[in-house]
Protein backbone atom coordinates (compact mmCIF):
# COMPACT_ATOMS: atom_id res chain seq x y z
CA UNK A 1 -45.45 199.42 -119.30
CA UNK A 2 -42.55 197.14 -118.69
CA UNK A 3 -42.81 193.79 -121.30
CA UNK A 4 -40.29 192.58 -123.14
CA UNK A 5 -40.78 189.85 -125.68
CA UNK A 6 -37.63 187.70 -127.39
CA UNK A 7 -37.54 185.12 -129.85
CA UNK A 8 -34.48 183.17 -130.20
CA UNK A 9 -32.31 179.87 -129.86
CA UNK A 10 -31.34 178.27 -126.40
CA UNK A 11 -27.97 178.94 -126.72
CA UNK A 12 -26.59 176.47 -124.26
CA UNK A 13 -27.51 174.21 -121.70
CA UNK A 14 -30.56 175.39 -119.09
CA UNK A 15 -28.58 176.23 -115.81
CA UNK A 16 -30.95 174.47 -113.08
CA UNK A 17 -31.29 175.86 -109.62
CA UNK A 18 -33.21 174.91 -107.12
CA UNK A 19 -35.86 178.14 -107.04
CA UNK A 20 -35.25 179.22 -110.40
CA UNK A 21 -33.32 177.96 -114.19
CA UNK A 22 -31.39 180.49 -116.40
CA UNK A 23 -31.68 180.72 -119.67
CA UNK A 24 -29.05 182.17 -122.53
CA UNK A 25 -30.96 183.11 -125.37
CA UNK A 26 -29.45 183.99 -128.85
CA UNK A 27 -31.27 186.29 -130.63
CA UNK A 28 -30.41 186.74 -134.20
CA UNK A 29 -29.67 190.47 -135.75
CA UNK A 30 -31.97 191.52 -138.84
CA UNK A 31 -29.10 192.63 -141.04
CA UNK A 32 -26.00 190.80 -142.00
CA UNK A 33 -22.37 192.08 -141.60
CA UNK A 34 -19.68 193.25 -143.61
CA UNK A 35 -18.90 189.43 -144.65
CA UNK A 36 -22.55 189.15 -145.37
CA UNK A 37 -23.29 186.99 -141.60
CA UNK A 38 -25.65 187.57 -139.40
CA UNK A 39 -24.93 187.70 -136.25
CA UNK A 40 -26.52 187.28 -132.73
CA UNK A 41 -26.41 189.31 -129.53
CA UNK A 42 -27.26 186.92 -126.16
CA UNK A 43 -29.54 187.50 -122.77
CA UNK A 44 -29.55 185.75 -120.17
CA UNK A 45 -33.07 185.38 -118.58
CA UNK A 46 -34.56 183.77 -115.71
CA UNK A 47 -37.77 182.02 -114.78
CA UNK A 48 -39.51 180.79 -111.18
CA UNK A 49 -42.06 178.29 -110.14
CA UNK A 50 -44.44 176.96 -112.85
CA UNK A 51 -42.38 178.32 -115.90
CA UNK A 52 -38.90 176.88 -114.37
CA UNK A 53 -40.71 173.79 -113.82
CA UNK A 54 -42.15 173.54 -117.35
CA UNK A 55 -38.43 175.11 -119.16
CA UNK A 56 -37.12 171.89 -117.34
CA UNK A 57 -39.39 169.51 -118.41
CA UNK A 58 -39.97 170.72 -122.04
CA UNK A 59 -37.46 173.34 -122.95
CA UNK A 60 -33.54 172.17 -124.43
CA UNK A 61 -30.51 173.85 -125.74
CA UNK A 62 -31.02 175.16 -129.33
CA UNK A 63 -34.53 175.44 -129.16
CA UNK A 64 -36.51 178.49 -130.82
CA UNK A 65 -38.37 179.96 -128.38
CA UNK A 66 -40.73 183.02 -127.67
CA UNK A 67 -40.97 184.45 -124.18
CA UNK A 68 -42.88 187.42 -122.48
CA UNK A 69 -41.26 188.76 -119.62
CA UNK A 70 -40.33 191.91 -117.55
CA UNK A 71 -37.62 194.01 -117.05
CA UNK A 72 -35.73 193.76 -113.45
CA UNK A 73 -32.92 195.77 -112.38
CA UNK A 74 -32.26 195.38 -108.25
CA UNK A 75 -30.90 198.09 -105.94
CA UNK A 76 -29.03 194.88 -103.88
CA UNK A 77 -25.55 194.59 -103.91
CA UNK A 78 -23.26 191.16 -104.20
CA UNK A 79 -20.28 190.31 -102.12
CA UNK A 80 -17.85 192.74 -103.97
CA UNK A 81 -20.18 195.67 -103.39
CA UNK A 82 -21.64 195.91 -106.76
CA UNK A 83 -25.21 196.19 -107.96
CA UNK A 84 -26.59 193.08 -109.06
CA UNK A 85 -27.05 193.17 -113.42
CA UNK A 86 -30.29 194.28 -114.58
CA UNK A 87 -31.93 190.83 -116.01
CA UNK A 88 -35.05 189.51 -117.61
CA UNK A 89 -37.78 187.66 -116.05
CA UNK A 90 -39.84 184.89 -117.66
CA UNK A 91 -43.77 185.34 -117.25
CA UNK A 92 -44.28 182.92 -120.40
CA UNK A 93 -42.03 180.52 -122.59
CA UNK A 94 -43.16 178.68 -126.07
CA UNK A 95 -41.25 175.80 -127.88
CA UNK A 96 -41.73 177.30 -131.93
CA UNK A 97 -39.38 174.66 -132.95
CA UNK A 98 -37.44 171.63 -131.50
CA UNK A 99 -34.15 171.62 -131.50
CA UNK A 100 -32.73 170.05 -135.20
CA UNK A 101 -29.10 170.19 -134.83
CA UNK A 102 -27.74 166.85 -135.23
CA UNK A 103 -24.62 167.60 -133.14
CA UNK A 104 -25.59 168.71 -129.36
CA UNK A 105 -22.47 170.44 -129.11
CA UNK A 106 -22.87 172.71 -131.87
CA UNK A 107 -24.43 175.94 -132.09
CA UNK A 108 -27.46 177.11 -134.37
CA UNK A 109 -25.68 180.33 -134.52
């Protein structure tokens, strides 16, 4: 069965395309560091059709969100010759929390 599911913080601004929008999500670690931080590792995922249109109506950077989505890894190569990155697709998105940082430039991370 191939389902991932993520909950994390936009971590910067939607990139908007015209089939599809990208998405870097931070997802915070459960255990803190040596300096007693967590941190965060990021994905980038992508959505299409209904779910791009409602992630650009609804969704902003440093939102929590929750998505379902699938694993896709392509056999294509880009212009240098390489395989494309394996990425994650969007099937659902939900807002859990608006944004609250006062600053838009700054990070919740």
């Amino acid at each position: 069965m191939n389902n991932i599911n993520l909950v994390g913080h936009i971590a910067q601004d939607i990139t908007i395309k015209e089939s599809h929008v990208s998405l870097k999500i931070g997802l915070k670690r459960n255990y803190k560091d040596a300096e007693g931080n967590y941190n965060a590792d990021f994905v980038w995922v992508t959505a299409f059709k209904q779910t791009a249109e409602y992630i650009k109506q609804y969704i902003g950077k440093g939102d929590l969100v929750a998505i379902h989505g699938h694993f896709y890894s392509s056999d294509k190569k880009n212009e240098d010759g390489k395989y494309m990155p394996a990425s994650v697709i969007i099937d659902s998105i939900t807002r859990l929390r608006k944004a609250t940082t006062p600053n838009p430039n700054e990070s919740p991370f």
